[in-house]
PDB file of N, CA and C in Angstrom:
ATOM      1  N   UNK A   1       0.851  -1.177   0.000  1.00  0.00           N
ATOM      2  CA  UNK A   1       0.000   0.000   0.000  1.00  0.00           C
ATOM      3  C   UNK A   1       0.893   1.235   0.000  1.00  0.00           C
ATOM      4  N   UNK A   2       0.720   1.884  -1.009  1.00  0.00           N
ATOM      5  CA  UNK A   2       1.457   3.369  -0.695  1.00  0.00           C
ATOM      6  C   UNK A   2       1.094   4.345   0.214  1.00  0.00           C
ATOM      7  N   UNK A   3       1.970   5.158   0.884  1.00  0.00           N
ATOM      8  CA  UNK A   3       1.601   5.784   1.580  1.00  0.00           C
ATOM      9  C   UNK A   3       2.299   7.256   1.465  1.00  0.00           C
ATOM     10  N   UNK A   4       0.945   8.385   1.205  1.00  0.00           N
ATOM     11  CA  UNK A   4       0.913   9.899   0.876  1.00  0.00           C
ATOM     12  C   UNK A   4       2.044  10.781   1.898  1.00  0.00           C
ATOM     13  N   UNK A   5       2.410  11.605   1.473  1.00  0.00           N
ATOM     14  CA  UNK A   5       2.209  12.169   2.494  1.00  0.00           C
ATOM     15  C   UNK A   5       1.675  13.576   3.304  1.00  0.00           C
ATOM     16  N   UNK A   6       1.422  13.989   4.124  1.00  0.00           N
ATOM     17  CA  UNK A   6       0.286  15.007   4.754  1.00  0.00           C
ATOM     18  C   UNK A   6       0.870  15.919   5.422  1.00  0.00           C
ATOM     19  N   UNK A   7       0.247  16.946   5.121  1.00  0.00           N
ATOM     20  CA  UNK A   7       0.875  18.385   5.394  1.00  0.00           C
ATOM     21  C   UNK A   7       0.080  19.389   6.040  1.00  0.00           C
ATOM     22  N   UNK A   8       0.215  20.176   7.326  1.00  0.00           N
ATOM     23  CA  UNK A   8      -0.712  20.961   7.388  1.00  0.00           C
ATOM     24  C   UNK A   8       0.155  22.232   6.825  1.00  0.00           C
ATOM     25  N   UNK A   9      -1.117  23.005   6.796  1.00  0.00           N
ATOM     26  CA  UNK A   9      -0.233  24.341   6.638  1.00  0.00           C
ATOM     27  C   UNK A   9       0.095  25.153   7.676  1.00  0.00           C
ATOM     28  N   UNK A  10       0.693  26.169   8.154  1.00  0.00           N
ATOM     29  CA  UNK A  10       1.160  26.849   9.162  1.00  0.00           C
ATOM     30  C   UNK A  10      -0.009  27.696   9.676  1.00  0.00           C
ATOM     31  N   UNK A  11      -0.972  27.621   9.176  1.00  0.00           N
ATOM     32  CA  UNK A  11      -2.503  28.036   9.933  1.00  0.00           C
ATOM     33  C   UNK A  11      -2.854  26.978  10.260  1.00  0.00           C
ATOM     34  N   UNK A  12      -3.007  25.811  10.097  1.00  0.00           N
ATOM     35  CA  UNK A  12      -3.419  24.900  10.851  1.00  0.00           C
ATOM     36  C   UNK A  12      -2.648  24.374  11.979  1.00  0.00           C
ATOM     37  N   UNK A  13      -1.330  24.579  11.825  1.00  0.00           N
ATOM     38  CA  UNK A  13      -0.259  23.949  12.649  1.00  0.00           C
ATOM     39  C   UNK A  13      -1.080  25.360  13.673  1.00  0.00           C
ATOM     40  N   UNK A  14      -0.805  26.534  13.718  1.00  0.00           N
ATOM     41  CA  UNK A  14      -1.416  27.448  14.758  1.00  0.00           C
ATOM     42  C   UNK A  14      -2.844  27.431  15.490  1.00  0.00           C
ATOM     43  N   UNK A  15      -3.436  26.996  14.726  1.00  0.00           N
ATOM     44  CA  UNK A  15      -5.218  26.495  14.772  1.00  0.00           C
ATOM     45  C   UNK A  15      -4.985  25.301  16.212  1.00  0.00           C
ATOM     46  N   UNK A  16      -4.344  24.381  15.419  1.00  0.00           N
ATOM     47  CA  UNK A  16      -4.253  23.416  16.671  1.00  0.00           C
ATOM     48  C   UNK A  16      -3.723  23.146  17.618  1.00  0.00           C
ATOM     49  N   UNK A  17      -2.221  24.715  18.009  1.00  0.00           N
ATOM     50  CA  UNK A  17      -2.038  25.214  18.907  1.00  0.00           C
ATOM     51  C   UNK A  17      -2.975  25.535  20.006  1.00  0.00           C
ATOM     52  N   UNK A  18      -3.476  26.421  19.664  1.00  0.00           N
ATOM     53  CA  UNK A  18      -4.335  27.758  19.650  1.00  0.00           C
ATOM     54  C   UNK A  18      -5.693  27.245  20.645  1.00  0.00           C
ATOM     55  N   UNK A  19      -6.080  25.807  20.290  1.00  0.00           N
ATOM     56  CA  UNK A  19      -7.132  25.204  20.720  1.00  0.00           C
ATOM     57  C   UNK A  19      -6.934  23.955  21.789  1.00  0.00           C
ATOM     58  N   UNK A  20      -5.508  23.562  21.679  1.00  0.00           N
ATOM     59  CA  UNK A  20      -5.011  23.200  22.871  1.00  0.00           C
ATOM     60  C   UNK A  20      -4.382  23.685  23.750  1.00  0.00           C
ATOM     61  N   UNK A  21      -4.304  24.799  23.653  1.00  0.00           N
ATOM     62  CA  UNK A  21      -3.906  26.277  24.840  1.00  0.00           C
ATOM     63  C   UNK A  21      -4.979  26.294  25.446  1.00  0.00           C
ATOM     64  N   UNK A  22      -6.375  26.757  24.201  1.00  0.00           N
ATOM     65  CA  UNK A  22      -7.700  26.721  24.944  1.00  0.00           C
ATOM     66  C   UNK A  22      -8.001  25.584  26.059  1.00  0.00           C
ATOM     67  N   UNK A  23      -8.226  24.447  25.321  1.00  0.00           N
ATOM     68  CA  UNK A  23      -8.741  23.442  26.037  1.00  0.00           C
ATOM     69  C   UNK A  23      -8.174  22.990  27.411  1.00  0.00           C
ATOM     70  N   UNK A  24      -6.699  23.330  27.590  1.00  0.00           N
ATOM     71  CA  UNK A  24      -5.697  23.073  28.590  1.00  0.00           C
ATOM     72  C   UNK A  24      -6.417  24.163  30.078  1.00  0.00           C
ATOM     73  N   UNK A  25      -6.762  25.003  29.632  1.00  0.00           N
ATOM     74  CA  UNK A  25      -7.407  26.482  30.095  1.00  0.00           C
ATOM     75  C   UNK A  25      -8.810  26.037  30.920  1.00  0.00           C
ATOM     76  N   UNK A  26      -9.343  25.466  29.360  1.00  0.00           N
ATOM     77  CA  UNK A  26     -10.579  25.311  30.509  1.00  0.00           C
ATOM     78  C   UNK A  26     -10.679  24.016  31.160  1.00  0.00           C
ATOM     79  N   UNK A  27     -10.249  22.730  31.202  1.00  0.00           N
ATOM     80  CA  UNK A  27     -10.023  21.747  31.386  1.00  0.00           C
ATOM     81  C   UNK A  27      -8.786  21.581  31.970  1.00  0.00           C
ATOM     82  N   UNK A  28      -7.890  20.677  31.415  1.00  0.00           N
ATOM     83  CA  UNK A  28      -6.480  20.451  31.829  1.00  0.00           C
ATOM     84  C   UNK A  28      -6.067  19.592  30.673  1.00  0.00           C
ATOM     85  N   UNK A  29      -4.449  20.146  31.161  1.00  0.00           N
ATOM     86  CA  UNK A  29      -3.008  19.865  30.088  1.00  0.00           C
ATOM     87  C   UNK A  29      -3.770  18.287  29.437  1.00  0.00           C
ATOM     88  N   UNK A  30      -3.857  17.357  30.569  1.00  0.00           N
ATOM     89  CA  UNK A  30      -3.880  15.667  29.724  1.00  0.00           C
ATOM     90  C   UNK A  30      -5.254  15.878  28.876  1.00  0.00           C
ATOM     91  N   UNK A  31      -6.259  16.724  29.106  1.00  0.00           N
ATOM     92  CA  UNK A  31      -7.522  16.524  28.136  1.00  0.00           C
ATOM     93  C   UNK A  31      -6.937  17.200  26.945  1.00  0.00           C
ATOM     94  N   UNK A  32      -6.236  18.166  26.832  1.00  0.00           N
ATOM     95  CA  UNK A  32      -5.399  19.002  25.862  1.00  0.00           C
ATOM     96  C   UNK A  32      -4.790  17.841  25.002  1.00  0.00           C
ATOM     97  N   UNK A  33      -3.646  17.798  25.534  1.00  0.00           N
ATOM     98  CA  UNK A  33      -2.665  16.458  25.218  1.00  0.00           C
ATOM     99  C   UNK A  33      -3.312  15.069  24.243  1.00  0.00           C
ATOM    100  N   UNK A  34      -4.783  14.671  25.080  1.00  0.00           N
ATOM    101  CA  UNK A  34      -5.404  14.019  24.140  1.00  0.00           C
ATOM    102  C   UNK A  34      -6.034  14.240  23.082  1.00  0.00           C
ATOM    103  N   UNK A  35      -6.306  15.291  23.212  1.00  0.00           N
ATOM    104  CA  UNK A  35      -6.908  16.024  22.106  1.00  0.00           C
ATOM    105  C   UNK A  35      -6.169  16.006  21.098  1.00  0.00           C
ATOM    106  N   UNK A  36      -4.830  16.467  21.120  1.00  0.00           N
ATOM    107  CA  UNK A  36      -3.914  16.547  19.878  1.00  0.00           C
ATOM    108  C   UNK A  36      -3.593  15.087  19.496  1.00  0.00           C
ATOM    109  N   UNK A  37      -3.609  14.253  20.540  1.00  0.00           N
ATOM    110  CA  UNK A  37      -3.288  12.876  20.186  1.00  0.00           C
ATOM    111  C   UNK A  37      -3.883  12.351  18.648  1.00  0.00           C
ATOM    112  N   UNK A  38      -5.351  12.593  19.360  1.00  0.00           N
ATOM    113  CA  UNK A  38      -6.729  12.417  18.771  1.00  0.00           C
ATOM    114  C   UNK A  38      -6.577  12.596  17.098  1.00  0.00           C
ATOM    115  N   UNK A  39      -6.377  13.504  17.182  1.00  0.00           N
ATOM    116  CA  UNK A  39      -5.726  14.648  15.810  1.00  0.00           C
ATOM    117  C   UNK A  39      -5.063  14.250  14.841  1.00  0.00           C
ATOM    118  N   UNK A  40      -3.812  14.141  15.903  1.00  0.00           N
ATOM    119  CA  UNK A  40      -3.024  13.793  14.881  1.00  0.00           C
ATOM    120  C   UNK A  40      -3.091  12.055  14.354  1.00  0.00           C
ATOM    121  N   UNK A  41      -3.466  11.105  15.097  1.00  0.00           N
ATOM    122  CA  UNK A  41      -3.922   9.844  14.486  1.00  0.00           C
ATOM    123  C   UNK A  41      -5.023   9.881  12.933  1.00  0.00           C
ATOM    124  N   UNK A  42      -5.830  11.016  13.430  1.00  0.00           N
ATOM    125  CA  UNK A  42      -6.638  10.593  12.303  1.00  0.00           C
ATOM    126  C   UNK A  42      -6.445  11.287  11.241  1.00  0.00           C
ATOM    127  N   UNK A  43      -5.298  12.788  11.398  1.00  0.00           N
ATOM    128  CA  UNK A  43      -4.532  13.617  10.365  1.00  0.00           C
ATOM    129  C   UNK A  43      -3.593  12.357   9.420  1.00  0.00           C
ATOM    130  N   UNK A  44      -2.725  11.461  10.663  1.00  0.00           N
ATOM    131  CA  UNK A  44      -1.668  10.543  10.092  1.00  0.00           C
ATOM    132  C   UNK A  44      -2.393   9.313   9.114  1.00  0.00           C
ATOM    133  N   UNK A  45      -3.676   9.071   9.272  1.00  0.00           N
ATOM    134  CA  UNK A  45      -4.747   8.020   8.682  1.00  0.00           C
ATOM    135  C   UNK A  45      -4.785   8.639   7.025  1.00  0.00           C
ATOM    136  N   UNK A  46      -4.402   9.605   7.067  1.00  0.00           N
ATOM    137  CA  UNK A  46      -4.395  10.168   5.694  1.00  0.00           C
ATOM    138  C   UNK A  46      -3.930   9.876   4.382  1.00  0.00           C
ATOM    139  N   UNK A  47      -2.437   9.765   5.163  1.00  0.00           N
ATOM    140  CA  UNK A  47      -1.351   8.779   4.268  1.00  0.00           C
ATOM    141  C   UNK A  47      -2.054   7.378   4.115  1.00  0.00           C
ATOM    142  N   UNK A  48      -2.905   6.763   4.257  1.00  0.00           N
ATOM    143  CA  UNK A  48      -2.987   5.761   3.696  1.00  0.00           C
ATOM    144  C   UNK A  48      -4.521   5.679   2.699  1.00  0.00           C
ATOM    145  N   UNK A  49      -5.063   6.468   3.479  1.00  0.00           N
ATOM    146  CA  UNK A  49      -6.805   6.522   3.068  1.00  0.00           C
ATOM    147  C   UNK A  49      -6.637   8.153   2.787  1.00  0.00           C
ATOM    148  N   UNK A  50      -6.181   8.522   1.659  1.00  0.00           N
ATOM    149  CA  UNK A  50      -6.349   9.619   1.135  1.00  0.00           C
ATOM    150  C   UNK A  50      -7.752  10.593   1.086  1.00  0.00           C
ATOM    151  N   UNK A  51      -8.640   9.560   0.592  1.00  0.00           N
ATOM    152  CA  UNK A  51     -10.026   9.728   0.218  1.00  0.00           C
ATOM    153  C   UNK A  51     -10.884   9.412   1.353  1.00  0.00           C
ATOM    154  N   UNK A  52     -10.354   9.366   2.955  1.00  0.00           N
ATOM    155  CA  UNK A  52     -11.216   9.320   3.908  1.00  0.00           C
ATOM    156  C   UNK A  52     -11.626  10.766   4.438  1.00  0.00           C
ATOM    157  N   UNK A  53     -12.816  10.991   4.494  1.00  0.00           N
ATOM    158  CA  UNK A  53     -13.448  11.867   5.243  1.00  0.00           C
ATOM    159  C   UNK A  53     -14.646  12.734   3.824  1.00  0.00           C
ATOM    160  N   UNK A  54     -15.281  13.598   4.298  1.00  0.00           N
ATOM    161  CA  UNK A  54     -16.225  13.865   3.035  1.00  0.00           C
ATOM    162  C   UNK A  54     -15.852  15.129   2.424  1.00  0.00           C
ATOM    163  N   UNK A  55     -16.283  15.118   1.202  1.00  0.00           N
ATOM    164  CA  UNK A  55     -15.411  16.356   0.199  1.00  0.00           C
ATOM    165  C   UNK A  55     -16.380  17.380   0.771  1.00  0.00           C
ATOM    166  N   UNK A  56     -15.244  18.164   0.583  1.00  0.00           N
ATOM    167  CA  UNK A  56     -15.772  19.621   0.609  1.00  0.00           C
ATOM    168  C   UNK A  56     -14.923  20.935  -0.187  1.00  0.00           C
ATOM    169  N   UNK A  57     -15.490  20.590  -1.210  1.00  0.00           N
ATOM    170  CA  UNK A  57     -14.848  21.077  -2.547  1.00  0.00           C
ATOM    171  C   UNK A  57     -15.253  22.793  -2.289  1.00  0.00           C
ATOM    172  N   UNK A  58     -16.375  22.930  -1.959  1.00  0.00           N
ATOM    173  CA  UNK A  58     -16.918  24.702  -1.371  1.00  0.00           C
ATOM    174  C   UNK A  58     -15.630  25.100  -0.722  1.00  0.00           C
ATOM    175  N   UNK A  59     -14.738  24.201   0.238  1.00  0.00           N
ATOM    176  CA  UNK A  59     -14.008  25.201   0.952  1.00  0.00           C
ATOM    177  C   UNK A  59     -12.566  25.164  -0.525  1.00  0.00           C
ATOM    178  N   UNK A  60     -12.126  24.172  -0.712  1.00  0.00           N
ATOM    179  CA  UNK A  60     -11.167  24.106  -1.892  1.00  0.00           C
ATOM    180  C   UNK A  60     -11.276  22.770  -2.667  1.00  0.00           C
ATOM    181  N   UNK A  61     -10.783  22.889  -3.668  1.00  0.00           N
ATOM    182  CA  UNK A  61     -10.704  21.967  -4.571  1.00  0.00           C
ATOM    183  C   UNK A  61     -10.588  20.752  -3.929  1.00  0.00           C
ATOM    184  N   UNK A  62     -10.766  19.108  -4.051  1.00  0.00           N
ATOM    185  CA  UNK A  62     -10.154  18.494  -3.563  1.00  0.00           C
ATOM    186  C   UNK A  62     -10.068  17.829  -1.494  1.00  0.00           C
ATOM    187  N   UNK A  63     -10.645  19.477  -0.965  1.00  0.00           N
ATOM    188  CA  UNK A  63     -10.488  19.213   0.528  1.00  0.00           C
ATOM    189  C   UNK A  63     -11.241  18.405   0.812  1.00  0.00           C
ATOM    190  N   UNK A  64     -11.227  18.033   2.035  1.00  0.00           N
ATOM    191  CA  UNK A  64     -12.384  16.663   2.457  1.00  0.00           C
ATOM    192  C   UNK A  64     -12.009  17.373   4.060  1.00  0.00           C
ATOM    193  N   UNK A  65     -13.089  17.159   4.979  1.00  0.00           N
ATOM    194  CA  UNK A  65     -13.392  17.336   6.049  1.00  0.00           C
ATOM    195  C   UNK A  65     -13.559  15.679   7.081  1.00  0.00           C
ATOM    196  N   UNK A  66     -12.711  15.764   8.035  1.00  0.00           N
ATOM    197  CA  UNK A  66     -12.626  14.611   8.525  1.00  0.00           C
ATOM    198  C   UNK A  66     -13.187  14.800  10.571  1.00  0.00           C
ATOM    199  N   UNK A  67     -14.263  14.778  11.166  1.00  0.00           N
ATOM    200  CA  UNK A  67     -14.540  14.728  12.794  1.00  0.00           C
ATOM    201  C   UNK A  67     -13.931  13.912  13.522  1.00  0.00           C
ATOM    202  N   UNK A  68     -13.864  14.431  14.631  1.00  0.00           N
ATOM    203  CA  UNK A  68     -12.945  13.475  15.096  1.00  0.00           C
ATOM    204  C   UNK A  68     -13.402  13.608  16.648  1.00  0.00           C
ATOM    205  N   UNK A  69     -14.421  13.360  17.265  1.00  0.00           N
ATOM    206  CA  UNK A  69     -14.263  13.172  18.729  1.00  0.00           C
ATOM    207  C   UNK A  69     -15.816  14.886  18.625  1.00  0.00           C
ATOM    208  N   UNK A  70     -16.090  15.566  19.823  1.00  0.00           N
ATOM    209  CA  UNK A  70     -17.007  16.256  19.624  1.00  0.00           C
ATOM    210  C   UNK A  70     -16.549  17.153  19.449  1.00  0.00           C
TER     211      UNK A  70
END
């Protein structure tokens, strides 16, 4: 199986800063921590299942939108 590989861009790399600062804030560091865990497993799922999650061509060509937890 080949495997892609996946890139955020430097707004997203900040995005998911940004929201585990938050979450650390209102919660705590390990709910934070999992959170990114969370993330990045199903960001890294990419490389193999390119075409997982549902298109959403409105935001760009090609993008697909993937949930992950609430």
């Amino acid at each position: 199986m080949k495997a892609y590989q996946v890139l955020l861009t430097d707004r997203a790399e900040a995005d998911l800063l940004l929201q585990h600062f938050r979450i650390a804030q209102l919660a705590n560091i390990t709910i934070a921590d999992r959170f990114l865990d969370r993330l990045e497993t199903a960001v890294s799922s990419l490389s193999y299942f390119p075409e997982r999650g549902v298109p959403r061509d409105s935001v760009a060509l090609g993008a697909r939108i993937l949930i992950e937890g609430n």
